[in-house]
Protein backbone atom coordinates (compact mmCIF):
# COMPACT_ATOMS: atom_id res chain seq x y z
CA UNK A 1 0.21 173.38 -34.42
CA UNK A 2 0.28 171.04 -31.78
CA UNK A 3 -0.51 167.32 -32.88
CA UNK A 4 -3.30 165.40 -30.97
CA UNK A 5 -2.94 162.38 -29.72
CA UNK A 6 -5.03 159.76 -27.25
CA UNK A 7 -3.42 159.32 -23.98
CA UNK A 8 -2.81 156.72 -21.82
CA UNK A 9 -2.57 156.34 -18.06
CA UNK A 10 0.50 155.82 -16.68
CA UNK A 11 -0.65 152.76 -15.16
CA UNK A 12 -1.71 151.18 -18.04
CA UNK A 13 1.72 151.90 -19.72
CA UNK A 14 2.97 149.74 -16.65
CA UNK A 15 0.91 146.70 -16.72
CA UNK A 16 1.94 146.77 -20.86
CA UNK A 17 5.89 146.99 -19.63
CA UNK A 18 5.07 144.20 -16.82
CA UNK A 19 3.39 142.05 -19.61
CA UNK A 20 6.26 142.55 -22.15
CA UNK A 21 8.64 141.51 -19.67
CA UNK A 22 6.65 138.00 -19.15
CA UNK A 23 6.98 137.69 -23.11
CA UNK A 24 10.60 138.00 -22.28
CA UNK A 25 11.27 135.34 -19.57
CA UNK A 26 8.36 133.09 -20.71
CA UNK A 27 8.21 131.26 -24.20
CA UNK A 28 4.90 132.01 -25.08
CA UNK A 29 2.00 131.03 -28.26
CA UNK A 30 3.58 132.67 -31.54
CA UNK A 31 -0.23 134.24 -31.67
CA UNK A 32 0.26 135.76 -28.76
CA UNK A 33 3.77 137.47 -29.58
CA UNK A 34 2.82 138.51 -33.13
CA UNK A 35 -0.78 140.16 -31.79
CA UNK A 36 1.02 141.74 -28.98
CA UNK A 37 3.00 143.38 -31.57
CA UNK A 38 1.00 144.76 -33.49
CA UNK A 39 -1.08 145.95 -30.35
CA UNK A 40 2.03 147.60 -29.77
CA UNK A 41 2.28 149.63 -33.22
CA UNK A 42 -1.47 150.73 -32.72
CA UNK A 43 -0.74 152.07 -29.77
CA UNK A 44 2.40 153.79 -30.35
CA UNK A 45 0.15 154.97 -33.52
CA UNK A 46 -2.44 156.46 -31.48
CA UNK A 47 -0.52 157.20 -28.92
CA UNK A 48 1.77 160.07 -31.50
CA UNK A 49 4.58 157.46 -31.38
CA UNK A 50 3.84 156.50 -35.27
CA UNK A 51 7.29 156.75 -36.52
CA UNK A 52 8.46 154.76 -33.74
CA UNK A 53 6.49 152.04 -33.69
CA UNK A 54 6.53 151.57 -37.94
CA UNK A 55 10.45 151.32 -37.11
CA UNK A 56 9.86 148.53 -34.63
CA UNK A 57 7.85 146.86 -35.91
CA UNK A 58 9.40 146.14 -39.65
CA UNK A 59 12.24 145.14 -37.92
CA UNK A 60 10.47 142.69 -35.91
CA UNK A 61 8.97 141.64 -39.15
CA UNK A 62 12.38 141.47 -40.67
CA UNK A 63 14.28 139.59 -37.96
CA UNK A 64 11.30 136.74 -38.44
CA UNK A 65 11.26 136.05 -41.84
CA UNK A 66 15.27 135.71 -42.04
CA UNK A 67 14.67 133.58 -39.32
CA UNK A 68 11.94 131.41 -40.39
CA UNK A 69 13.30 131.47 -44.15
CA UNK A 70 16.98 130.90 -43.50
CA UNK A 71 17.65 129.41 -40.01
CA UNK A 72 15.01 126.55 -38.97
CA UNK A 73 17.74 124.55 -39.50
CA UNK A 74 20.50 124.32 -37.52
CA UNK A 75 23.80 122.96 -39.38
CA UNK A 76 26.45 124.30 -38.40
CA UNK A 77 28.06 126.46 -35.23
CA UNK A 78 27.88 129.75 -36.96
CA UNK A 79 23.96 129.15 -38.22
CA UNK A 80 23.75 128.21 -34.77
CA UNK A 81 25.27 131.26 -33.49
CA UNK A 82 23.05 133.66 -36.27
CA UNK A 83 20.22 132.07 -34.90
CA UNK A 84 20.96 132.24 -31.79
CA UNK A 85 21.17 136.44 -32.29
CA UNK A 86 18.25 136.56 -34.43
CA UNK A 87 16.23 134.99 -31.76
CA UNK A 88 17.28 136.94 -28.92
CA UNK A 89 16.95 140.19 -30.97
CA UNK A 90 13.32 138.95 -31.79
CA UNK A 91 12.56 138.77 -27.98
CA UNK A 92 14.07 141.59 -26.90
CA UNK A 93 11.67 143.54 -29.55
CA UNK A 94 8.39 143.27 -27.01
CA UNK A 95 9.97 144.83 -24.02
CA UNK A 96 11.58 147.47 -26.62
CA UNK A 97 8.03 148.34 -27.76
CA UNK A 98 6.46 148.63 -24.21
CA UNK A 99 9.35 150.83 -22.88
CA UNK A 100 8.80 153.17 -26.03
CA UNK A 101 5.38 153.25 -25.82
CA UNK A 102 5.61 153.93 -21.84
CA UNK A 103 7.98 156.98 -22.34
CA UNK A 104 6.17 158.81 -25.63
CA UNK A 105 4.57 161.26 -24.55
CA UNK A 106 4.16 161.09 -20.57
CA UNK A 107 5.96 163.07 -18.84
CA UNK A 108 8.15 162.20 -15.70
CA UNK A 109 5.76 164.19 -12.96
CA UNK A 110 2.55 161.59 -14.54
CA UNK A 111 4.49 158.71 -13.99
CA UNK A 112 5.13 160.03 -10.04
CA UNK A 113 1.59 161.13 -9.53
CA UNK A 114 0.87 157.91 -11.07
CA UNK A 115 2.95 155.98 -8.73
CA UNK A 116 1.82 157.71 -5.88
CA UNK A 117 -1.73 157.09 -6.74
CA UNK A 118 -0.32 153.23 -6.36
CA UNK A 119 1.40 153.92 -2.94
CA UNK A 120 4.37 152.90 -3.93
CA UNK A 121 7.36 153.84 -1.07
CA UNK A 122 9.55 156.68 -1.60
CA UNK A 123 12.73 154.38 -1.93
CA UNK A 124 11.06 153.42 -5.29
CA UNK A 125 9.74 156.71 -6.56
CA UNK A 126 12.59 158.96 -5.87
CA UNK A 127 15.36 156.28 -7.75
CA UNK A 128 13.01 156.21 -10.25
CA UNK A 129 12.63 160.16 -10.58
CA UNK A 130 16.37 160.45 -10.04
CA UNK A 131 17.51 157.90 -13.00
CA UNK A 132 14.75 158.22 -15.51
CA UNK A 133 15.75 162.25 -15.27
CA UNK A 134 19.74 160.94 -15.55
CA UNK A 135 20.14 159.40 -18.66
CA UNK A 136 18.71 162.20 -20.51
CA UNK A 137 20.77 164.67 -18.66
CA UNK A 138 23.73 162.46 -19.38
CA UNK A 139 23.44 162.29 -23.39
CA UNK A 140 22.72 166.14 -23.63
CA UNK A 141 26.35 166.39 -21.38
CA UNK A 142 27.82 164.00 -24.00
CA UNK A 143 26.89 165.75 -26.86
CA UNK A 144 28.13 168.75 -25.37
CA UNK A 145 31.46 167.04 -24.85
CA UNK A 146 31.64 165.75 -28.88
CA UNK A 147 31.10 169.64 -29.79
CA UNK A 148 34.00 171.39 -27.90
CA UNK A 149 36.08 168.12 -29.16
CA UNK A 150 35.43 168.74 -32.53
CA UNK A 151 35.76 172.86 -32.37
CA UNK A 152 39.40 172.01 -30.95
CA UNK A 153 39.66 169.50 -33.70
CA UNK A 154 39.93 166.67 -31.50
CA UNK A 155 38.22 163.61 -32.47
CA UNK A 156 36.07 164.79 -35.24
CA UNK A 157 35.71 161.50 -36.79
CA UNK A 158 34.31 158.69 -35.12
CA UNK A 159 37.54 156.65 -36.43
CA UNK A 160 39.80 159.10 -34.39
CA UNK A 161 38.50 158.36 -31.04
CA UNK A 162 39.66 154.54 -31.52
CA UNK A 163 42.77 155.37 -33.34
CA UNK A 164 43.73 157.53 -30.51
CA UNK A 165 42.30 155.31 -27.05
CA UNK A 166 43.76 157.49 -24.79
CA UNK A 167 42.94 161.32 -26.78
CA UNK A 168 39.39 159.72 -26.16
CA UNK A 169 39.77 158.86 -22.26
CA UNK A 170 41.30 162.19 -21.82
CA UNK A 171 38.53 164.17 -23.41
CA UNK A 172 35.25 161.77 -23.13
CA UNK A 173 35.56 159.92 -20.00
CA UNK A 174 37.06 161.57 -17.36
CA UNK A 175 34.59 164.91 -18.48
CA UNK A 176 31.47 162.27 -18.73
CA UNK A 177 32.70 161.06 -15.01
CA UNK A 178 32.60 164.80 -13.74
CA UNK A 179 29.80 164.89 -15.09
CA UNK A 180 27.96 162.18 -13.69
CA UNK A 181 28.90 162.60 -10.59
CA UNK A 182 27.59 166.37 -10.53
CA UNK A 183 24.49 165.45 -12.67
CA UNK A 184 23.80 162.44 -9.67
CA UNK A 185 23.66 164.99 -7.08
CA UNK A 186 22.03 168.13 -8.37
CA UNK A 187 18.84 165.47 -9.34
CA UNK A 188 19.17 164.27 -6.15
CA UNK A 189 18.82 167.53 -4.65
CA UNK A 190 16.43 168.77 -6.95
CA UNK A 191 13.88 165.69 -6.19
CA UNK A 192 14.44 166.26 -2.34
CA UNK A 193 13.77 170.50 -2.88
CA UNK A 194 10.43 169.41 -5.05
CA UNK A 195 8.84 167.24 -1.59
CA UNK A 196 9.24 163.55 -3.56
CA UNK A 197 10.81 162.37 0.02
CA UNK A 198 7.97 164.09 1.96
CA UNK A 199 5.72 162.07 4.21
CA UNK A 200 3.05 164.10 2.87
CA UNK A 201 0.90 163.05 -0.12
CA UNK A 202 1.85 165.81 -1.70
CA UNK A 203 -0.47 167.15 -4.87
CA UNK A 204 0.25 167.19 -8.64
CA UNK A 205 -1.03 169.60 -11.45
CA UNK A 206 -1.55 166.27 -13.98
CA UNK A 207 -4.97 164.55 -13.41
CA UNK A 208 -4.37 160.83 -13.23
CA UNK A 209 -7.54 158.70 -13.75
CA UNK A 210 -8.61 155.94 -15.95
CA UNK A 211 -10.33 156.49 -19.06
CA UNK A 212 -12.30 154.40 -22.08
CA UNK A 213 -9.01 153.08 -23.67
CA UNK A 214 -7.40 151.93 -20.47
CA UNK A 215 -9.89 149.57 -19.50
CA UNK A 216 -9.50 148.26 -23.32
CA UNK A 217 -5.99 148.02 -22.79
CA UNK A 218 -6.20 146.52 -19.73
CA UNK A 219 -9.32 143.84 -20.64
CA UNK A 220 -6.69 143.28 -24.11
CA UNK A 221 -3.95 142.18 -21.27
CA UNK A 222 -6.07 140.38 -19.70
CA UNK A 223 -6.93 138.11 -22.52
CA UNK A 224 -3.85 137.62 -23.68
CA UNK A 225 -2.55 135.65 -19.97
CA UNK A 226 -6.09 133.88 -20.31
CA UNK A 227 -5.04 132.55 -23.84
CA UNK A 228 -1.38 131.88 -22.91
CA UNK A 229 -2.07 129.94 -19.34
CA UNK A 230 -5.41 128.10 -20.52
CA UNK A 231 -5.00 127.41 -24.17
C-alpha cells in the first residue's frame, strides 16, 4: 500500500534550502533557529520524511544541551576545540534539514520542470540534472565494487582496506575512477538525448503549481526574515 503524503512544490523546497543557508552564514535569534527546526521536523513529518526528520532533530537537540550544559565556558584549548565542533555541527544541522526535506520525495524531472517554470538557463539546469543524478549512480557503483571484493575475499572487513592501503587503491579507486568517468558521460548524454539543452520549452508529465501549504510555507519564511532583520 502506497503511503500518502502532502507534497510540496519544488519551489518552495528552494526558498526553505535558500533560507537554511542564511541560518548558516548569518548568526541569527536562538528563536528563530530552534522554530525553524522544528518547522523542519513537521515538514519532513508531513512530507513522509518522519524517520528522517525525528533523527535530525534529536540530534540537534542533543548537540545543544551538551553544549549549553557542559561548554558555556571556555577553559581550556580542548573545551575550546569541543566547542568549537559542537557549534559548527549545530549549524550545519539547518541546511542538513532543508536539503533532506528538498530531496524526500520529489523526484529529479519536478525539480527541472520546476526550474524551468523559473527560467533558469540551461548551464544551470543541465549541471544540476547531471550531478544530482551522479552521486546516486556513484554509491550504487561503489557498493557494487565492496560485493565482488568481498566474494574474492578481498577486503571484507572494513579494517582490511586500511591495513592493506594499496589492496584498497587497487580494487576501490582506480574501479570508482572508471567509473566516474563513464557514469559523467553516459548522464551527460542521456540529459542531452531527453531535450534538457533544447531551446525549446520543452513539456513535462509532473504538474508544477502552487498549492494551500506553499503559500504557508512561504508566508512562515517570510516571517521569520521579518523577525530576524526588525526585531
Amino acid at each position: 500500500m502506497e503511503k500518502k503524503y502532502l507534497k510540496f512544490d519544488p519551489r518552495s523546497k528552494l526558498a526553505i534550502v535558500i533560507f537554511a543557508s542564511f541560518l548558516l552564514m548569518f548568526r541569527v535569534d536562538w528563536f528563530v533557529e530552534v522554530t525553524f527546526i522544528f518547522l523542519m521536523f513537521i515538514l519532513l513529518w508531513l512530507n513522509g520524511g518522519f524517520k528522517k526528520g525525528l533523527i535530525l532533530t534529536s540530534l540537534y537537540l542533543i548537540i545543544t544541551v551538551i553544549d549549553l550544559k557542559f561548554f558555556q565556558e571556555i577553559k581550556g584549548p580542548l573545551t575550546a576545540l569541543f566547542s568549537f565542533l559542537l557549534v559548527a555541527n549545530r549549524l550545519l544541522i539547518p541546511p542538513v534539514m532543508a536539503a533532506t526535506l528538498a530531496s524526500n520525495n520529489t523526484k529529479m524531472s519536478e525539480w527541472i520542470a520546476a526550474m524551468k517554470k523559473l527560467r533558469l538557463p540551461k548551464v544551470i539546469i543541465v549541471p544540476f540534472s547531471v550531478v544530482c543524478r551522479f552521486f546516486p549512480v556513484l554509491i550504487q557503483d561503489f557498493k557494487q565494487i565492496r560485493n565482488a571484493m568481498k566474494f574474492r575475499g578481498i577486503g571484507i572487513n572494513s579494517s582490511d582496506l586500511i591495513k592493506h592501503p594499496l589492496l584498497t587503491l587497487e580494487c576501490i579507486i582506480v574501479p570508482i575512477l572508471v567509473s566516474v568517468e563513464t557514469t559523467s558521460l553516459d548522464l551527460s548524454a542521456a540529459s542531452l538525448v531527453r531535450g534538457l539543452g533544447s531551446e525549446d520549452s520543452g513539456t513535462s508529465i509532473y504538474e508544477v503549481k502552487f498549492q494551500v501549504q506553499d503559500y504557508i510555507v512561504f508566508l512562515v519564511l517570510i516571517i521569520f526574515f521579518c523577525w530576524e532583520v526588525f526585531f
